[in-house]
N, C-alpha and C. Protein backbone atom coordinates (compact mmCIF):
# COMPACT_ATOMS: atom_id res chain seq x y z
N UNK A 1 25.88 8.83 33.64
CA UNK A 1 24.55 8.25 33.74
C UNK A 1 24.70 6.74 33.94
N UNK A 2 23.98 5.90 34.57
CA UNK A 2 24.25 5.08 35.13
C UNK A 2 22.62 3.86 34.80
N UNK A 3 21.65 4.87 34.37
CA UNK A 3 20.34 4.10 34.37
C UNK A 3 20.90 3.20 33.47
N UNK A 4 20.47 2.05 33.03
CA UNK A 4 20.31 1.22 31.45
C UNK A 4 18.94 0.73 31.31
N UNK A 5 18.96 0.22 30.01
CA UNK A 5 17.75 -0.76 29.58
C UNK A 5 18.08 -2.40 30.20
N UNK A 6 17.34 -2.75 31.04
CA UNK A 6 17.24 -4.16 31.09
C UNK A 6 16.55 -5.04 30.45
N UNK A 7 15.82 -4.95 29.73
CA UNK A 7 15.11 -5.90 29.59
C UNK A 7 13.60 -5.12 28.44
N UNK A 8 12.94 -6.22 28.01
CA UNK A 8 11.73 -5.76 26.78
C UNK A 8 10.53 -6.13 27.69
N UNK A 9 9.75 -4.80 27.66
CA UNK A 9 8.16 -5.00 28.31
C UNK A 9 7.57 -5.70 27.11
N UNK A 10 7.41 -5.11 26.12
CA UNK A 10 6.40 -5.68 24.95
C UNK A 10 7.12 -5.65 23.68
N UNK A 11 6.61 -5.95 22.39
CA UNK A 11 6.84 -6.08 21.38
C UNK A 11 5.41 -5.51 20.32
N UNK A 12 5.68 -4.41 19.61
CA UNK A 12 4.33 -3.65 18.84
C UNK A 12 4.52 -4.72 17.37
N UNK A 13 3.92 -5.40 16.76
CA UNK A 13 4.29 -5.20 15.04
C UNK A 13 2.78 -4.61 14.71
N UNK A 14 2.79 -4.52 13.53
CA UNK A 14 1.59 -3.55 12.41
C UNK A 14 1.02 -4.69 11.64
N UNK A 15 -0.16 -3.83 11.85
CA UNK A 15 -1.06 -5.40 10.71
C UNK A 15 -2.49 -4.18 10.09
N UNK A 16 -3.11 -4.74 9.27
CA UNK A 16 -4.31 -4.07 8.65
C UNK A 16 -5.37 -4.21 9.50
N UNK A 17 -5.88 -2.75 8.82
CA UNK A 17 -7.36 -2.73 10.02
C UNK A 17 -8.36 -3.90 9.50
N UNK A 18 -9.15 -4.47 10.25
CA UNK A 18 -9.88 -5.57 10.74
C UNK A 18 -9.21 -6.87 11.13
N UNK A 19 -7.69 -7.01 11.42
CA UNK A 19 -6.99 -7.75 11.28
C UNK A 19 -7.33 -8.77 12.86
N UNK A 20 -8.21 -8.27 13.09
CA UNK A 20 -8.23 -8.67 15.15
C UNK A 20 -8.86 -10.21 15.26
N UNK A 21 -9.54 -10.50 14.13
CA UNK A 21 -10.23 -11.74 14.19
C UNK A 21 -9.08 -13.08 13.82
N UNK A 22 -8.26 -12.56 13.04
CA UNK A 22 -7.15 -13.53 12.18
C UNK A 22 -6.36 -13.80 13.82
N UNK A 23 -6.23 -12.15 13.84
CA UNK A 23 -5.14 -12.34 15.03
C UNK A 23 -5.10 -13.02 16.16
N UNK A 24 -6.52 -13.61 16.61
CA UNK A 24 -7.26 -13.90 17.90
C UNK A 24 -7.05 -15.31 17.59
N UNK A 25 -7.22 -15.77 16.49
CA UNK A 25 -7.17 -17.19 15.85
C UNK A 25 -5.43 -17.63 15.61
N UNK A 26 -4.62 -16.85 15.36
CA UNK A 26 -3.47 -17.32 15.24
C UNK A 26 -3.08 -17.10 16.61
N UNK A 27 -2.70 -16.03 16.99
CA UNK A 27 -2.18 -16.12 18.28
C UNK A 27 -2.76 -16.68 19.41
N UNK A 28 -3.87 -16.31 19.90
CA UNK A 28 -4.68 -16.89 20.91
C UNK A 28 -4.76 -18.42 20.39
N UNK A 29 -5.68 -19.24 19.40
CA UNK A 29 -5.57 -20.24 19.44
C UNK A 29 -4.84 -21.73 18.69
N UNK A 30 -4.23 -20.82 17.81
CA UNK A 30 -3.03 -21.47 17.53
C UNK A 30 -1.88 -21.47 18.07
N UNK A 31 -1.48 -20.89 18.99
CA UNK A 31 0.21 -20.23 19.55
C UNK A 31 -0.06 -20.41 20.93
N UNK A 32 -1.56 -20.11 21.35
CA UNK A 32 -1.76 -20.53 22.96
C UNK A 32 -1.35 -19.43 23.87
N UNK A 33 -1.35 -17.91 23.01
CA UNK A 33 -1.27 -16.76 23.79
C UNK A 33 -2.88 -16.52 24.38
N UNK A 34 -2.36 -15.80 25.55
CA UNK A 34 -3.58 -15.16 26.13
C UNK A 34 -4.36 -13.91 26.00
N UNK A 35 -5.52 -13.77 25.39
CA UNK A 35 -5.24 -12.10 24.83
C UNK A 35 -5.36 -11.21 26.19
N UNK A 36 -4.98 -9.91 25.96
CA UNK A 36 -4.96 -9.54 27.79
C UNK A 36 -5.79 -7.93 27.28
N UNK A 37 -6.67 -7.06 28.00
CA UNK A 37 -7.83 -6.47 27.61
C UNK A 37 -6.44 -5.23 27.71
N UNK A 38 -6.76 -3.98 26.59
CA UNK A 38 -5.87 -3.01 26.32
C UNK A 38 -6.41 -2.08 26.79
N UNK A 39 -5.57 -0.64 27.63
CA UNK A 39 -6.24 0.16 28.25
C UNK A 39 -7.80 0.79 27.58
N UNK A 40 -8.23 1.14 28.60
CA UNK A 40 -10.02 2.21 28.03
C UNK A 40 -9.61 2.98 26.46
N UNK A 41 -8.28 3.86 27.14
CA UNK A 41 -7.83 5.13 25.93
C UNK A 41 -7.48 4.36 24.40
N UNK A 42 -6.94 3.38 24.51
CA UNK A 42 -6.91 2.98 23.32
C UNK A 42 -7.63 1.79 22.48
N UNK A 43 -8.43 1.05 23.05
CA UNK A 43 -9.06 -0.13 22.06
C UNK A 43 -10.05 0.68 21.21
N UNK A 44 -10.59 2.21 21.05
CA UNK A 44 -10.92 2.80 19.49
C UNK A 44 -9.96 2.50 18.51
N UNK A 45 -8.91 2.08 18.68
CA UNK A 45 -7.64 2.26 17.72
C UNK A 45 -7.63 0.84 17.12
N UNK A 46 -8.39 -0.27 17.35
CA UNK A 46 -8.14 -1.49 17.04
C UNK A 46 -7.08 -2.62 17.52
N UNK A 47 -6.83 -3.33 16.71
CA UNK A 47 -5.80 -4.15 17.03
C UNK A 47 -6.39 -5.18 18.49
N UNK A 48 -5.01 -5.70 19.25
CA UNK A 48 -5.37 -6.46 20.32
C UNK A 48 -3.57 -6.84 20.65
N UNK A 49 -3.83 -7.09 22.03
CA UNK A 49 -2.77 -7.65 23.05
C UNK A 49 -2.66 -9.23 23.46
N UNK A 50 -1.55 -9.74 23.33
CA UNK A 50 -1.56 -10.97 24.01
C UNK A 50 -0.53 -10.94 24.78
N UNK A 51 -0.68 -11.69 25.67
CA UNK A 51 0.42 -12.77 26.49
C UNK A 51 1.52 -13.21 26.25
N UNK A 52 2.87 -13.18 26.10
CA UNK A 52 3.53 -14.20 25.50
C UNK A 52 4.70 -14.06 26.62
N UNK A 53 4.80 -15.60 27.58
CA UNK A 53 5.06 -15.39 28.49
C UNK A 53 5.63 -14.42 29.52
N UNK A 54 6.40 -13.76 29.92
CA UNK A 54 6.52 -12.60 31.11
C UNK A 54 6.39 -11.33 30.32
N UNK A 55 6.48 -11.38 28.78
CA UNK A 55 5.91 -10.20 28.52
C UNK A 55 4.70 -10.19 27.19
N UNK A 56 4.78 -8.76 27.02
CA UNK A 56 3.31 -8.37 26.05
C UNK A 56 3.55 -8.42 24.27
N UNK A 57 2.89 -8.71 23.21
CA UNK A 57 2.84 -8.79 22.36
C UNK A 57 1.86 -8.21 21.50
N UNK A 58 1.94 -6.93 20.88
CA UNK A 58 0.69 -6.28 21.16
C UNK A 58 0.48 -6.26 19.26
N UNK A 59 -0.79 -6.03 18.72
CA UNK A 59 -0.61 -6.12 17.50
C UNK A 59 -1.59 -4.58 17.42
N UNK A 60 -0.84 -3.74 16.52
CA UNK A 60 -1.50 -2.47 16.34
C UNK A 60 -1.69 -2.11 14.95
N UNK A 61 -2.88 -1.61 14.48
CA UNK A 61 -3.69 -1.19 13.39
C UNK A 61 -2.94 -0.02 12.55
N UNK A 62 -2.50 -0.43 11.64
CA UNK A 62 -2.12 0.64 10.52
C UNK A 62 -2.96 0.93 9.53
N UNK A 63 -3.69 2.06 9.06
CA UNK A 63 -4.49 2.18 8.19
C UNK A 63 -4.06 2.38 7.09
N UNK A 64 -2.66 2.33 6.63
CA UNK A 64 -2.20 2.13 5.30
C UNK A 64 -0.85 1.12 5.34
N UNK A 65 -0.77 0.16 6.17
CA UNK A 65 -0.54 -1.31 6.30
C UNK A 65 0.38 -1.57 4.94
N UNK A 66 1.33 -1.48 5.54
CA UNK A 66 2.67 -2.52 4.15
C UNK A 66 3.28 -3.72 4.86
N UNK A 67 2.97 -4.62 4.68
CA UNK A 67 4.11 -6.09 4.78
C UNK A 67 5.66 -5.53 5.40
N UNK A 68 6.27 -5.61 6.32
CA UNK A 68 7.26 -5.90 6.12
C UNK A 68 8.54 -6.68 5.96
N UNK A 69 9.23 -6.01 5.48
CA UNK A 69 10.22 -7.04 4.17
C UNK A 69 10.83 -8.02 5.26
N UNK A 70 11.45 -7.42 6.37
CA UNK A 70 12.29 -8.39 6.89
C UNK A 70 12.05 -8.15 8.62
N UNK A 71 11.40 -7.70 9.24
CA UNK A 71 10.89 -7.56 10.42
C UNK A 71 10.24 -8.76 10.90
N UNK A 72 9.87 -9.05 11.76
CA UNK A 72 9.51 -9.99 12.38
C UNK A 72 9.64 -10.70 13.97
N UNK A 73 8.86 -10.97 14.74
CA UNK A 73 9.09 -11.45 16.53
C UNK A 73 9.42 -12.83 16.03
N UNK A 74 10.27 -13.47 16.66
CA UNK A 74 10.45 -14.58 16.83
C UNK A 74 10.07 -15.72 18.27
N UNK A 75 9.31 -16.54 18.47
CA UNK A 75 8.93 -16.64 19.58
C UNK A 75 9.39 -18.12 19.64
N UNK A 76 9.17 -18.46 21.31
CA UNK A 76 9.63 -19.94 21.73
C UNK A 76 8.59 -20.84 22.17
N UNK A 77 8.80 -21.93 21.52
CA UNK A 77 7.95 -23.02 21.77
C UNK A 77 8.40 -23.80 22.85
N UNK A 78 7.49 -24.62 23.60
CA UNK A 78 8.20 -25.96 24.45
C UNK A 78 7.56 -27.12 23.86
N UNK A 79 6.89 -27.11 22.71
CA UNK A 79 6.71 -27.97 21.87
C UNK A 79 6.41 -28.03 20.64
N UNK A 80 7.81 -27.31 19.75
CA UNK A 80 7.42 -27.29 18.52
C UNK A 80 6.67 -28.24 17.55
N UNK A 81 6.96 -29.31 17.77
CA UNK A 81 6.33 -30.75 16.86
C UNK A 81 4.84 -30.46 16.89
N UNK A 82 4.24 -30.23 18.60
CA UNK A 82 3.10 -29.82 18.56
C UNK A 82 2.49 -28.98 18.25
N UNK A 83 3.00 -27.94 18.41
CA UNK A 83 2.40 -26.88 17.66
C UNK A 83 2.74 -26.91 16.22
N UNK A 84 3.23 -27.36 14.75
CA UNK A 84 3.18 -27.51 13.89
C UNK A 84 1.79 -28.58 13.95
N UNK A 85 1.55 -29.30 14.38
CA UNK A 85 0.84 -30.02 14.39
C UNK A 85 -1.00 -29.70 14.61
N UNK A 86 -0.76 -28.65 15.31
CA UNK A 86 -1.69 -27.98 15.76
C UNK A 86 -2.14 -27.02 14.99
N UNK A 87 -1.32 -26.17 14.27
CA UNK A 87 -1.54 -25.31 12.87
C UNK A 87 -1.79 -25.84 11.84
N UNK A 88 -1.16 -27.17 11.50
CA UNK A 88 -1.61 -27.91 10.54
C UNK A 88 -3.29 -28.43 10.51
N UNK A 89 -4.01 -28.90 11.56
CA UNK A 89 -4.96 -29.14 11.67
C UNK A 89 -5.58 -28.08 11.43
N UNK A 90 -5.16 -26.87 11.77
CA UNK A 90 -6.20 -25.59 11.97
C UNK A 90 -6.20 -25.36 10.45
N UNK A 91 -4.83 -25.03 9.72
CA UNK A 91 -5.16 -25.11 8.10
C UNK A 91 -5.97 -26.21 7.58
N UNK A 92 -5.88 -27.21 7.86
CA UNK A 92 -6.89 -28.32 7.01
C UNK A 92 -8.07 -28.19 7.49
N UNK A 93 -8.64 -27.95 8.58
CA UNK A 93 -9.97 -27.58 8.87
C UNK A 93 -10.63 -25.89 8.32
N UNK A 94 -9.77 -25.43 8.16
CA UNK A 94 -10.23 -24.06 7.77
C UNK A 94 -10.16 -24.08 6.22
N UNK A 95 -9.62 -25.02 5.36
CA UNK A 95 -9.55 -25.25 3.78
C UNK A 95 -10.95 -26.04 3.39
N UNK A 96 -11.34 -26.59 4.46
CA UNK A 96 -12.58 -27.65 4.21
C UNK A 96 -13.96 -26.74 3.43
């Protein structure tokens, strides 16, 4: 066999149901992803999709939702300073 894997279309992690509003706010406007609309068959299911450059980042609804321990996407900035900077504001305006 000769096929291989090249490469990652998307990335799924798990979050709690109603989680889409947090998510829209961290990723979309803190992180500067784009959210991108999820097929017809599945947006009953919750959650939401973003952008993160050439591929997808999709966040999907678990209805009995555990933290996990050591999982996690790691993503790239081209301006980390700024974007700390940019979350920081968003926490101090959202503590007000």
């Amino acid at each position: 066999m000769k096929a291989r894997v090249t490469g990652i279309d998307h990335i799924q992690i798990a979050a709690p149901e109603g989680c889409e509003e947090a998510a829209r706010q961290l990723y979309g406007s803190i992180l500067g992803m784009a959210e991108i609309e999820k097929p017809p068959g599945l947006r009953a299911r919750g959650g939401c999709w973003f952008q993160c450059g050439d591929r997808q980042f999709h966040i999907g609804v678990e209805r009995d939702f555990q933290p996990a321990k050591k999982a996690h996407p790691a993503f790239v900035s081209s301006d980390l300073d700024e974007l700390r900077e940019g979350a920081s504001r968003t926490r101090h305006h959202r503590s007000r």
